[in-house]
Each structure stands twice: as C-alpha cells, then as structure tokens.
N, C-alpha and C. Protein backbone atom coordinates (compact mmCIF):
# COMPACT_ATOMS: atom_id res chain seq x y z
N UNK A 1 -1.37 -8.23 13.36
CA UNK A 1 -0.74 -7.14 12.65
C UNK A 1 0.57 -6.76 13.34
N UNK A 2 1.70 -6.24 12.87
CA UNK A 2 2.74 -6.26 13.32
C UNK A 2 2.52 -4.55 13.82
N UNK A 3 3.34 -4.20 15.25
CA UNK A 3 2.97 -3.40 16.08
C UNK A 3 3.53 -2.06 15.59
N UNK A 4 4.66 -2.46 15.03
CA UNK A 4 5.57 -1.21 14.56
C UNK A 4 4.37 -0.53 12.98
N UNK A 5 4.30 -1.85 12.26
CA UNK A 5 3.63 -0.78 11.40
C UNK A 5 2.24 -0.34 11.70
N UNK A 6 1.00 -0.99 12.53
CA UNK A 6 0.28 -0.34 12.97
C UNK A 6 0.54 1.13 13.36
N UNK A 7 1.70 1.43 14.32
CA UNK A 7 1.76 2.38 14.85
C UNK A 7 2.20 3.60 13.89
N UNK A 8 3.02 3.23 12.80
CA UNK A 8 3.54 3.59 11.96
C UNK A 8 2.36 4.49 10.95
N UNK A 9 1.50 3.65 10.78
CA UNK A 9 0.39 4.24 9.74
C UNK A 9 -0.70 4.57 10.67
N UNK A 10 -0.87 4.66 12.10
CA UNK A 10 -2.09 4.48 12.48
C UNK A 10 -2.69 6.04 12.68
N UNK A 11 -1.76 6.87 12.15
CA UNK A 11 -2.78 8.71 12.12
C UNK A 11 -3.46 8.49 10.78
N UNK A 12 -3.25 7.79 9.52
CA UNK A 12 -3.74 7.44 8.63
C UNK A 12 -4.78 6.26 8.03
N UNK A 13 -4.07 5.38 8.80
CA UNK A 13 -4.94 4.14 8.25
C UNK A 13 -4.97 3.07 9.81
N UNK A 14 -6.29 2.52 9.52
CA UNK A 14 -6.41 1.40 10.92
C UNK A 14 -6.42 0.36 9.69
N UNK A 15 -5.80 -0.73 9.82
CA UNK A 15 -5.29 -1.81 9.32
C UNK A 15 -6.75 -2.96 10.38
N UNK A 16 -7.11 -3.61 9.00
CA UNK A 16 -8.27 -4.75 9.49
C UNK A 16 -7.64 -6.26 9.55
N UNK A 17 -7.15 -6.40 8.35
CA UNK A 17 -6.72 -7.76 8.14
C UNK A 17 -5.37 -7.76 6.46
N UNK A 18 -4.68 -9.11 6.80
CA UNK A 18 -3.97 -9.40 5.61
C UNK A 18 -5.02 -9.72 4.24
N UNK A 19 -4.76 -9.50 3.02
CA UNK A 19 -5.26 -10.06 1.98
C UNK A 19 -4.69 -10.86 1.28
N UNK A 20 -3.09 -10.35 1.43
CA UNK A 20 -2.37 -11.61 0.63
C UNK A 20 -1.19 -11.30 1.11
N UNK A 21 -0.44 -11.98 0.30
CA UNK A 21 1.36 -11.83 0.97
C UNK A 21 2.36 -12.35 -0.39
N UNK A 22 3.31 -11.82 -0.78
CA UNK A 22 4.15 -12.13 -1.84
C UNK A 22 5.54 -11.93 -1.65
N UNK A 23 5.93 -12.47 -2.55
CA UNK A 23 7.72 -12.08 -2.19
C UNK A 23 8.53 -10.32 -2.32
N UNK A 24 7.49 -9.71 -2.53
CA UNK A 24 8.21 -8.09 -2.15
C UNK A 24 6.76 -7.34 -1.52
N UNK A 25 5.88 -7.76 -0.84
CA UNK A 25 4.99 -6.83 -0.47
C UNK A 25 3.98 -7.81 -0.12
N UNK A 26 3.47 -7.09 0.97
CA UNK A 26 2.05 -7.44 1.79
C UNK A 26 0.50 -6.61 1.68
N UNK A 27 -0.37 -7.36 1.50
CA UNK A 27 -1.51 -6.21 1.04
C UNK A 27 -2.36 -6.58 1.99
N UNK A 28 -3.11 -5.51 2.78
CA UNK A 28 -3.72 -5.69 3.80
C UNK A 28 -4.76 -4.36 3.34
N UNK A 29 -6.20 -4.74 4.13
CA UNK A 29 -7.07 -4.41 4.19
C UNK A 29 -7.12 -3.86 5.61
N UNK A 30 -7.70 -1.83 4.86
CA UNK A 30 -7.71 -0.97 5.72
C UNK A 30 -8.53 -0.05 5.96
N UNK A 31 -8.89 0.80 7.02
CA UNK A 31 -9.94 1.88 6.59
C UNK A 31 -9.00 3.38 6.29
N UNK A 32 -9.17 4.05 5.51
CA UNK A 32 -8.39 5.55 5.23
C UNK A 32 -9.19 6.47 6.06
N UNK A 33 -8.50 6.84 7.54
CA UNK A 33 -9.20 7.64 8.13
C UNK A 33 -9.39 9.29 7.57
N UNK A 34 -8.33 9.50 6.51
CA UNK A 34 -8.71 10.47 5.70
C UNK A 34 -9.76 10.66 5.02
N UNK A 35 -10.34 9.76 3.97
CA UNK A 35 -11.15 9.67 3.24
C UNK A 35 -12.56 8.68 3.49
N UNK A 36 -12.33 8.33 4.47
CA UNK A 36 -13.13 7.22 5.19
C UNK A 36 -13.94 6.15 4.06
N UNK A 37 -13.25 5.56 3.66
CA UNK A 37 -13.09 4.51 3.17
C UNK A 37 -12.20 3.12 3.42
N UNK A 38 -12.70 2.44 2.60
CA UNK A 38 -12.05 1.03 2.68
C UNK A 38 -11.10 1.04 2.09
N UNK A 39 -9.90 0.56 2.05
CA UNK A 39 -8.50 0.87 1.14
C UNK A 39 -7.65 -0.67 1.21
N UNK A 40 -6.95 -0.70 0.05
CA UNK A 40 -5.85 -1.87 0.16
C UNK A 40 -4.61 -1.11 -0.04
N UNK A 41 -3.74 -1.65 1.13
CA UNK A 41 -2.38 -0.83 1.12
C UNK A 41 -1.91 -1.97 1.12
N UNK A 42 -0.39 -1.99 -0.35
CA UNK A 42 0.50 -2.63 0.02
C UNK A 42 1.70 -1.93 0.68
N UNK A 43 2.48 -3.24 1.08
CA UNK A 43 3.45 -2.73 1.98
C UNK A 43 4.80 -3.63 1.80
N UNK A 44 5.58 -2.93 1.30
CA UNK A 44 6.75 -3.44 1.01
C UNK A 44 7.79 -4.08 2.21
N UNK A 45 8.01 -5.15 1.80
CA UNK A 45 8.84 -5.85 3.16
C UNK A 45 10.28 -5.49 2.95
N UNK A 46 10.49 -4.84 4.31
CA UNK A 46 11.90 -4.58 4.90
C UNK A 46 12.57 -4.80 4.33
N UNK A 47 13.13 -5.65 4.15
CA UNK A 47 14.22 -6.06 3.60
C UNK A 47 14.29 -6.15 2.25
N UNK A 48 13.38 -5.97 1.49
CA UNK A 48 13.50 -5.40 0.55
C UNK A 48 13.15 -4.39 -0.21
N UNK A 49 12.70 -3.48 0.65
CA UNK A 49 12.93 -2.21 0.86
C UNK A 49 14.04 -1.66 0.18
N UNK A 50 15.18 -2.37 1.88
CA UNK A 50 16.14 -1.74 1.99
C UNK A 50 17.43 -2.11 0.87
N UNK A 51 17.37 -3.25 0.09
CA UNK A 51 17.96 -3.98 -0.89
C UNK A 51 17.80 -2.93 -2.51
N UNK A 52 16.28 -2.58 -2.66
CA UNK A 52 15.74 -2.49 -4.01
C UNK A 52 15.92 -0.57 -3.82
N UNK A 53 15.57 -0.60 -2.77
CA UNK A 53 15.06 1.02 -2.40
C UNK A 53 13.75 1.52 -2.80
N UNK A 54 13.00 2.63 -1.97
CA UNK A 54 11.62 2.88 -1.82
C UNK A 54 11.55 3.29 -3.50
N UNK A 55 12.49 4.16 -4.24
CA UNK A 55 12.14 4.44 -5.35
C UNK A 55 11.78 3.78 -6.06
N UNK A 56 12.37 2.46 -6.47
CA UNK A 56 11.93 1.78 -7.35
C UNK A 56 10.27 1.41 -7.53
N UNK A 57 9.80 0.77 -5.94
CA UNK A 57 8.97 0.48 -5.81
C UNK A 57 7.52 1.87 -5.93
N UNK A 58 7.81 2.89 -5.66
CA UNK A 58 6.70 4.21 -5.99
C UNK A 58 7.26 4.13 -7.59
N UNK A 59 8.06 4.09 -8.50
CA UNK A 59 7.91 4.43 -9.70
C UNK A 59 6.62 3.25 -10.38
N UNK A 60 7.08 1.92 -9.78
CA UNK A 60 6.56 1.07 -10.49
C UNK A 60 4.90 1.35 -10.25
N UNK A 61 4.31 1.66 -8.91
CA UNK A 61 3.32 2.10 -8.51
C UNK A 61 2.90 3.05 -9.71
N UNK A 62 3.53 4.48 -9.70
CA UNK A 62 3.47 5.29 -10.91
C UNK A 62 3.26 4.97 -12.58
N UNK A 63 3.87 3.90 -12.68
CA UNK A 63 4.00 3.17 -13.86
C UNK A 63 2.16 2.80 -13.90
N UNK A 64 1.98 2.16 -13.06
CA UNK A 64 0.87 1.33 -13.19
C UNK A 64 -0.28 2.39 -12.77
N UNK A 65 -0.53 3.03 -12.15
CA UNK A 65 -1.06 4.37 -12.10
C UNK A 65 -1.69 4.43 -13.32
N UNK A 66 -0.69 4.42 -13.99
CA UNK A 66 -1.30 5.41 -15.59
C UNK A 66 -1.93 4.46 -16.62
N UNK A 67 -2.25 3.11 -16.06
CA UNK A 67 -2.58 2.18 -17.16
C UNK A 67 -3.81 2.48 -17.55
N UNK A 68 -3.86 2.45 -18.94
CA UNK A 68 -5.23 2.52 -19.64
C UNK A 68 -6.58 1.80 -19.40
N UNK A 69 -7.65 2.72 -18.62
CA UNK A 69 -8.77 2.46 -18.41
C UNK A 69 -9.21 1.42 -17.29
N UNK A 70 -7.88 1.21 -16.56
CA UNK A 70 -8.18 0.13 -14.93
C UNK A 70 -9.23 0.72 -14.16
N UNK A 71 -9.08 2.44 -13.89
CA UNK A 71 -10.08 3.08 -13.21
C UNK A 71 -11.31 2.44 -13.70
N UNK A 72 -11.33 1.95 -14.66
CA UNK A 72 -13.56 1.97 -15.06
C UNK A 72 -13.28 0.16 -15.06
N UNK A 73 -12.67 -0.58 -14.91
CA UNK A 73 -12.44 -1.92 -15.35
C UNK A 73 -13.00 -2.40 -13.49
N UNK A 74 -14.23 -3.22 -14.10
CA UNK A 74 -14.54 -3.93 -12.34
C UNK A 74 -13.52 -4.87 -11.38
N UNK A 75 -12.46 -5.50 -12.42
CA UNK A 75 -11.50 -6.08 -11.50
C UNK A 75 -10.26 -5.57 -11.15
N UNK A 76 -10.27 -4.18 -11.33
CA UNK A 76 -9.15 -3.60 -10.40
C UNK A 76 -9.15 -2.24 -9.60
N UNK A 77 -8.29 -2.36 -9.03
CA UNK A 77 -8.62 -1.17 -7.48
C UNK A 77 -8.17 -0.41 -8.07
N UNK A 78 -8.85 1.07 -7.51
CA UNK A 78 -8.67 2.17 -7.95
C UNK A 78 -6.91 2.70 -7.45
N UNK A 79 -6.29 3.29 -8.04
CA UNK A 79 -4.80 3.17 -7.25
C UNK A 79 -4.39 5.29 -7.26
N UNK A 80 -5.32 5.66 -6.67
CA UNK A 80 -5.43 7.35 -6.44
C UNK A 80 -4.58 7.93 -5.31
N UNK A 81 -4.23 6.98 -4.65
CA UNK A 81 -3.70 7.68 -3.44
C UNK A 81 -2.18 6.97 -3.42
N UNK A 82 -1.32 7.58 -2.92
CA UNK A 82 0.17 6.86 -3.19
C UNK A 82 0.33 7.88 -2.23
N UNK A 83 0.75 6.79 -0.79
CA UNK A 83 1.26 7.38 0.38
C UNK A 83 3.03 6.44 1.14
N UNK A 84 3.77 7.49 1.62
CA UNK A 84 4.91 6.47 2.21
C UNK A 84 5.08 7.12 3.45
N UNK A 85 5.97 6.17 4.28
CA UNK A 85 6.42 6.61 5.55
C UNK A 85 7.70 6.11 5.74
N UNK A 86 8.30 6.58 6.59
CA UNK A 86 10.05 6.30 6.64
C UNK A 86 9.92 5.67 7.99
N UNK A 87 9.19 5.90 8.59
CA UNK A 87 8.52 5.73 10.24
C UNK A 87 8.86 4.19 10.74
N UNK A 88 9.24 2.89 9.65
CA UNK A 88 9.40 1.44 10.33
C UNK A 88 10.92 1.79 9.87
C-alpha cells in the first residue's frame, strides 16, 4: 500500500488490499473504522486528479449514487458514504 495514502486515510479507514486498478482510479479493500465495516474505496490517481479535478470525479460518484434500485440489486455495492481528503 502506498505510505502517503495509508497515512492519509488512516483516522478513517485501514486499507487491506488492492481489488482492482484502472486508468482513473484504484479500488481497494478496507475496514471503515467509523462504521466498522468492510468498505471499497476508490481512489483516484494523482495525476488525474490533478488534470480532471476532484469535482468532476464526486459529481460522477453523485450521478451514480442515485441510480435506480442498485441499493437492493445483489451485484452492486452499496455507495452511502462519499468521503475526500486533500491530505496526498
């Protein structure tokens, strides 16, 4: 796990392992020490981040948020929590 963002999320989330990896974001498997649960956080890579900007990427989050009936659908994650940090 890379040290900066461990440290970055670690009052929030302890990071277990990668799940996948794509060309604008990394999804890794975590525990939410808030809610103490299991969680998948993606995580937008740097550099395109800093190219696209954080907004784009929370609207699209938002966008998809609101899709019809994913909450009750068995193949997709619940998407309730929408957290950022400026911190890397």
């Amino acid at each position: 796990m890379p040290a900066d963002l461990t440290a970055a999320l670690a009052d929030r989330y302890s990071l277990r392992r990668v799940l996948g990896r794509g060309g604008m974001a990394t999804v890794y498997l975590a525990d939410d020490r808030k809610h103490h649960r299991a969680v998948a956080l993606k995580v937008l890579l740097p550099g395109l981040a800093a190219y696209l900007g954080a907004e784009r990427f929370l609207k699209e989050i938002q966008i998809a948020a609101r899709g019809r009936g994913s909450d009750r659908h068995p193949g997709m994650a619940r998407r309730d929590v929408l957290d950022r940090t400026d911190r890397l």
